[in-house]
Protein backbone atom coordinates (compact mmCIF):
# COMPACT_ATOMS: atom_id res chain seq x y z
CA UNK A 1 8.94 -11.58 -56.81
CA UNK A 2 6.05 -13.66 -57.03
CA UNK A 3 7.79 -16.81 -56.25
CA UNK A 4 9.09 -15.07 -53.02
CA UNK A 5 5.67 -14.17 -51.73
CA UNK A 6 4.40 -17.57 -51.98
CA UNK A 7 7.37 -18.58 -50.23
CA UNK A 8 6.62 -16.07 -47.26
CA UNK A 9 3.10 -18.06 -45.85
CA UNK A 10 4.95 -21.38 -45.82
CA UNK A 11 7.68 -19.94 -44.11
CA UNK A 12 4.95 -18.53 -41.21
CA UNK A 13 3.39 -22.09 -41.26
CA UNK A 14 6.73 -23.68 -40.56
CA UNK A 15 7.85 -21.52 -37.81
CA UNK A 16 4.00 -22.07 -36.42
CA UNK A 17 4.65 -25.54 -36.68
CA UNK A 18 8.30 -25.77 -35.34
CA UNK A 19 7.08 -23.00 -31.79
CA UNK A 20 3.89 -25.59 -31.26
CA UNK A 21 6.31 -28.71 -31.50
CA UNK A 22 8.97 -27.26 -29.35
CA UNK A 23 5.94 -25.77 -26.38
CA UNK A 24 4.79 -29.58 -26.66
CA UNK A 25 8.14 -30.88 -26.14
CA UNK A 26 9.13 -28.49 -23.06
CA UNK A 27 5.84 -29.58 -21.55
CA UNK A 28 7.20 -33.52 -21.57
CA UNK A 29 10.43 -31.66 -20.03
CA UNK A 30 8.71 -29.81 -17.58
CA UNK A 31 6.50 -32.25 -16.22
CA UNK A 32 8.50 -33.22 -13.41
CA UNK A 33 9.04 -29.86 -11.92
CA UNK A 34 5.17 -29.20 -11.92
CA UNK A 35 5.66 -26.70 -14.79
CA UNK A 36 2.66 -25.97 -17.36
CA UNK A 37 2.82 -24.46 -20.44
CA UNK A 38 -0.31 -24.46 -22.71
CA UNK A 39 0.16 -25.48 -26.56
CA UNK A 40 -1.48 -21.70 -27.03
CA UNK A 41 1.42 -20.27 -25.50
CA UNK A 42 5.17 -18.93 -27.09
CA UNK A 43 8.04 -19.51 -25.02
CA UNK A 44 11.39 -18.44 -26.50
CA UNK A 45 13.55 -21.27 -26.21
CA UNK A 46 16.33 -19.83 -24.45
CA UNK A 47 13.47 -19.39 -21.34
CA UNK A 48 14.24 -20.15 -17.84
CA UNK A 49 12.27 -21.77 -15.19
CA UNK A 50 13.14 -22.59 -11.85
CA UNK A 51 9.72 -24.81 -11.22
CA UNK A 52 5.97 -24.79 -9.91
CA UNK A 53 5.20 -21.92 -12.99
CA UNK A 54 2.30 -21.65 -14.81
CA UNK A 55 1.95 -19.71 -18.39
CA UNK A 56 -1.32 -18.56 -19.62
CA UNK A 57 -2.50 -19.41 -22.82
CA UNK A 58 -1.94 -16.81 -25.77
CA UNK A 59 0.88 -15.75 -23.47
CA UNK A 60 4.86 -14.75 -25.06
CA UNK A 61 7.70 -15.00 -22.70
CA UNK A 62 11.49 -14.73 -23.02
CA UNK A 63 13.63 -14.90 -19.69
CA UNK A 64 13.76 -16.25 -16.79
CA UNK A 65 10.75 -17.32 -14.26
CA UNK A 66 11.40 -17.95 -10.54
CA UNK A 67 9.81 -20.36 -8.51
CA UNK A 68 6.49 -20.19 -7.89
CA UNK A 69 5.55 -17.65 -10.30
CA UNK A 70 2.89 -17.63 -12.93
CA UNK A 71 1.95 -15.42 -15.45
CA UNK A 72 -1.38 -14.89 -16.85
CA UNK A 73 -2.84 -15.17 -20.46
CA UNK A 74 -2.85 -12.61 -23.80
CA UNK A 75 0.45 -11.55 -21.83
CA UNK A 76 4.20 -10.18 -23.48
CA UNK A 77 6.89 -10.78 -21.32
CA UNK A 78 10.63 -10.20 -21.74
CA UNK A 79 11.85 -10.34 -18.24
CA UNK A 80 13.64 -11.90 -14.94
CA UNK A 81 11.02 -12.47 -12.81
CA UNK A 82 12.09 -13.18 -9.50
CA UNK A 83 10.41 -16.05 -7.01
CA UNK A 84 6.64 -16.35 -6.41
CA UNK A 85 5.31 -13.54 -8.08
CA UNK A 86 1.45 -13.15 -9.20
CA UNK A 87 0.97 -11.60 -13.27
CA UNK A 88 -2.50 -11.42 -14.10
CA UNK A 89 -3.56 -11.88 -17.92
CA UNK A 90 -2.78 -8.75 -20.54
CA UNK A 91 0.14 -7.90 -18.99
CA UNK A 92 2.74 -6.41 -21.77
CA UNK A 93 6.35 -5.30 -21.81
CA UNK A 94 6.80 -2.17 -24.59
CA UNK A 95 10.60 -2.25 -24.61
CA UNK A 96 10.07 -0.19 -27.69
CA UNK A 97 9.79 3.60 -28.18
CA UNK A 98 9.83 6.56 -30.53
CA UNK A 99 12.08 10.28 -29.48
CA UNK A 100 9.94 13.05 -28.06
CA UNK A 101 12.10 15.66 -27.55
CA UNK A 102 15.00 17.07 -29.61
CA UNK A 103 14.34 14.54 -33.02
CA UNK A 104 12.01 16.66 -35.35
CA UNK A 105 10.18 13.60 -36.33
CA UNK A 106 8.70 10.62 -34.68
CA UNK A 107 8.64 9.25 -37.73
CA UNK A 108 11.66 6.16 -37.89
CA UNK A 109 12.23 6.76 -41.21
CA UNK A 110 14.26 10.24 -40.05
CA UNK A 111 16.64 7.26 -37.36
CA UNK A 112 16.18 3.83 -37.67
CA UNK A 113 17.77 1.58 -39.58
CA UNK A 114 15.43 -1.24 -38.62
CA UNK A 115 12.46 -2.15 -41.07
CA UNK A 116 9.69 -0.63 -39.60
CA UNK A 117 8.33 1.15 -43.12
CA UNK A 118 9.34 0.44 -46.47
CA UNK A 119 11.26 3.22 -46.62
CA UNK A 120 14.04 5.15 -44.36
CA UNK A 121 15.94 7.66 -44.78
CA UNK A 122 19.42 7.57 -43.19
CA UNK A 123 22.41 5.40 -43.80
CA UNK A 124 23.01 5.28 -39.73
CA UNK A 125 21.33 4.28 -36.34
CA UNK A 126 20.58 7.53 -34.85
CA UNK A 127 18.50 6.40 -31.72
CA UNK A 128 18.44 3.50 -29.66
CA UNK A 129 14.98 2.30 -30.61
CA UNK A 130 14.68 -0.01 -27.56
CA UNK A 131 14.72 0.48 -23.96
CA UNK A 132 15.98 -2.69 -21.83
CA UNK A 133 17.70 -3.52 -18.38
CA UNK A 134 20.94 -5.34 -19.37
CA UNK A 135 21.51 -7.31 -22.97
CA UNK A 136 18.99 -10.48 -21.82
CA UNK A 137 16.02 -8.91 -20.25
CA UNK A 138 13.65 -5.76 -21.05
CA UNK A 139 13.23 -5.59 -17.67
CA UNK A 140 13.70 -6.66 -14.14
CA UNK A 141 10.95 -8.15 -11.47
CA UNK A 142 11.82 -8.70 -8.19
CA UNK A 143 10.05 -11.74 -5.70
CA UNK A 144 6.57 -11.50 -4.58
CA UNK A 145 5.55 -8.81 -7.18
CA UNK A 146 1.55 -9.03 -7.67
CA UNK A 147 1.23 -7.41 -11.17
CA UNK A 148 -2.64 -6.80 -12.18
CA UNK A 149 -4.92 -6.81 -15.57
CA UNK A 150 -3.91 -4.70 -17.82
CA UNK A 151 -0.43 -3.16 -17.28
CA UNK A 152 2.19 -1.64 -19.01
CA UNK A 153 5.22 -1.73 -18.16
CA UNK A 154 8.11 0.09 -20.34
CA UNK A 155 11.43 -1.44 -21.20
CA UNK A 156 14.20 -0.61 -18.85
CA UNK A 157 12.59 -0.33 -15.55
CA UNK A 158 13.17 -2.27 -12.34
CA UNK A 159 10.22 -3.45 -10.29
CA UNK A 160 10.89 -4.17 -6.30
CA UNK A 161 10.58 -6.90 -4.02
CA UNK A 162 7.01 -7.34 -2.69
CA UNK A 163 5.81 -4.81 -5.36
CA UNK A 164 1.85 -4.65 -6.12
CA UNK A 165 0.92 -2.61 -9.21
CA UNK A 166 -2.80 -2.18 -9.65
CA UNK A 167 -4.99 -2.46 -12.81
CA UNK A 168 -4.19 -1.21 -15.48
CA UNK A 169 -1.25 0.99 -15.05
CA UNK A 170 1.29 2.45 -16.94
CA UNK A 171 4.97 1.69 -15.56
CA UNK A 172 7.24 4.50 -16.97
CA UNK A 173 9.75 4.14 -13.86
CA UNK A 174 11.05 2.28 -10.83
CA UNK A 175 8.88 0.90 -8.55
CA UNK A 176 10.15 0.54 -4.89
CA UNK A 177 9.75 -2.37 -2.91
CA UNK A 178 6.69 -2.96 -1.63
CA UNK A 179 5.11 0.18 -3.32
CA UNK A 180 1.88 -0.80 -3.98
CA UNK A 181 1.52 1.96 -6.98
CA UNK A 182 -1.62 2.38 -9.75
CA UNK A 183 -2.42 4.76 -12.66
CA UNK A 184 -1.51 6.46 -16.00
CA UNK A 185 1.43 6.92 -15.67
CA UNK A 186 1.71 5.41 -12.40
CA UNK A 187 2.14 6.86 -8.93
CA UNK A 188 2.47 5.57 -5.28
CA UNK A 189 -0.38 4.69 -3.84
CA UNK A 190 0.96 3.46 -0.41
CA UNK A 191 3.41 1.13 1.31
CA UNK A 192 2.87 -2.05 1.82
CA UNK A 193 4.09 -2.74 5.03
CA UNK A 194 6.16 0.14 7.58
CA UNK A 195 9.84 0.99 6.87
CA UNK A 196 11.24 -0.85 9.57
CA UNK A 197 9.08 -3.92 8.53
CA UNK A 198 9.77 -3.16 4.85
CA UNK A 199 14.07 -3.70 5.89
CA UNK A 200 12.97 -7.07 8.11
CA UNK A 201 11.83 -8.59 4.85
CA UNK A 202 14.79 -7.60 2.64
CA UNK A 203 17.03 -8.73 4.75
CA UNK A 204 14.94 -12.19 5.57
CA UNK A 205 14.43 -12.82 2.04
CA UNK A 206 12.06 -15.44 2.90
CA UNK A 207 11.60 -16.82 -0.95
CA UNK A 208 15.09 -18.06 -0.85
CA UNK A 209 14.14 -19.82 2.42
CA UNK A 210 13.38 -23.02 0.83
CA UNK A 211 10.16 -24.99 0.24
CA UNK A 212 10.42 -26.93 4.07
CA UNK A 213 10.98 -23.88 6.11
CA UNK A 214 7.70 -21.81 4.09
CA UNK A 215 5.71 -24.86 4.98
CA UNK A 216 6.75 -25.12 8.26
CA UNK A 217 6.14 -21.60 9.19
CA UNK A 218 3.38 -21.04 6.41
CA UNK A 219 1.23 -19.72 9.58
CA UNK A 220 3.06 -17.00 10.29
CA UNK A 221 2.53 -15.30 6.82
CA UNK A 222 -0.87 -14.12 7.86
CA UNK A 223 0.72 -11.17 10.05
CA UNK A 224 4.07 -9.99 9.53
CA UNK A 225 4.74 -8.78 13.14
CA UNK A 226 4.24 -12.54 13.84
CA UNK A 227 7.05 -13.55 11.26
CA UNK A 228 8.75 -11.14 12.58
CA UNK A 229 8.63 -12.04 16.61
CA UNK A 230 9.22 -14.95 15.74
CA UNK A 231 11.85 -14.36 13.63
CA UNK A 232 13.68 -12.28 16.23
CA UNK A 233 12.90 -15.09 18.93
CA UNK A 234 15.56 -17.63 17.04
CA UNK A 235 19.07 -17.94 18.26
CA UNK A 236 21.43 -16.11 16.21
């Protein structure tokens, strides 16, 4: 027993070792397609990024990153993140949870077959322990989602297009597009934008638009009733 307990720091020092080297070699990878990831960061190696992303330091993330999105530091992230979205720094992911109705216990000793204690109790899974979108991601983030200090955000859950969630909330649900929502748990706040404006921008989907045309018309994203006259002024 002895001999496996020494073994158990120079197994944490490898893996340490082996995450730095592999962040250092993604950076030389990256490079070209103006990506930066800080030594201080984790990035699991199955990670996606489409280009011009930035990842905090002390930051974790599994998935996929769109263009033009960044995520902050002293972040978790398991998640698709769609195109040019904003995550401020402490933003975490809790994909897992404990029953609160029906189970006597909270305890995961009474339904888990995962190691959480030294000890457990039953000989099968009795609750599913963990709370995600599909098999790859915890959860979903769609484009231009601003995502402030300090939120939670709980496995499962979709988050809209054009999305802004304010600091320090707690995410236990949905969030329409362009909700602009705040608060423990969270609630709507307001809409970004009117309904009718709201549909003009789903159906544009501007952040698939290319880099060319957003510089081109980079002027008109100061107002949206000017994107969208001159939007409607283009032949069909």
């Amino acid at each position: 027993m002895k001999h496996s307990y020494t073994l158990m720091p120079i197994k944490i020092f490898i893996l340490y070792i082996y995450r730095k080297v592999f962040t250092f070699l993604k950076k030389i990878e990256y490079r070209d397609r103006n990506i930066y990831i800080p030594l201080g960061s984790n990035v699991d190696k199955m990670s996606i990024f489409e280009g011009g992303n930035k990842i905090g330091n002390k930051t974790f993330f599994k998935g996929k990153l769109g263009y033009g999105s960044y995520i902050g530091s002293n972040s978790n992230i398991s998640a698709s993140v769609g195109k040019y979205c904003s995550i401020a720094d402490d933003v975490k992911v809790i994909s897992g949870i404990h029953p609160t109705s029906k189970f006597v216990s909270t305890s995961p000793v009474f339904y888990s077959l995962q190691k959480s204690t030294s000890i457990k109790y039953v000989t099968e899974q009795k609750f599913s322990e963990y709370r995600k979108v599909n098999d790859s991601f915890d959860i979903i983030i769609g484009n231009d989602v601003c995502i402030s200090t300090g939120v939670r955000i709980i496995g499962g859950l979709i988050i809209g297009n054009g999305a802004i969630i304010g600091t320090n909330a707690v995410i236990t649900r949905d969030v329409e597009p362009y909700s602009i929502v705040g608060g423990i748990p969270a609630k709507v706040i307001n809409k970004r934008f009117t309904d009718v404006q709201i549909k003009f921008l789903e159906e544009l989907k501007w952040w698939d638009m290319g880099e060319e045309w957003l510089i081109n018309n980079v002027d008109l994203f100061s107002d949206i009733e000017k994107l969208i006259s001159h939007h409607s002024k283009l032949p069909e």
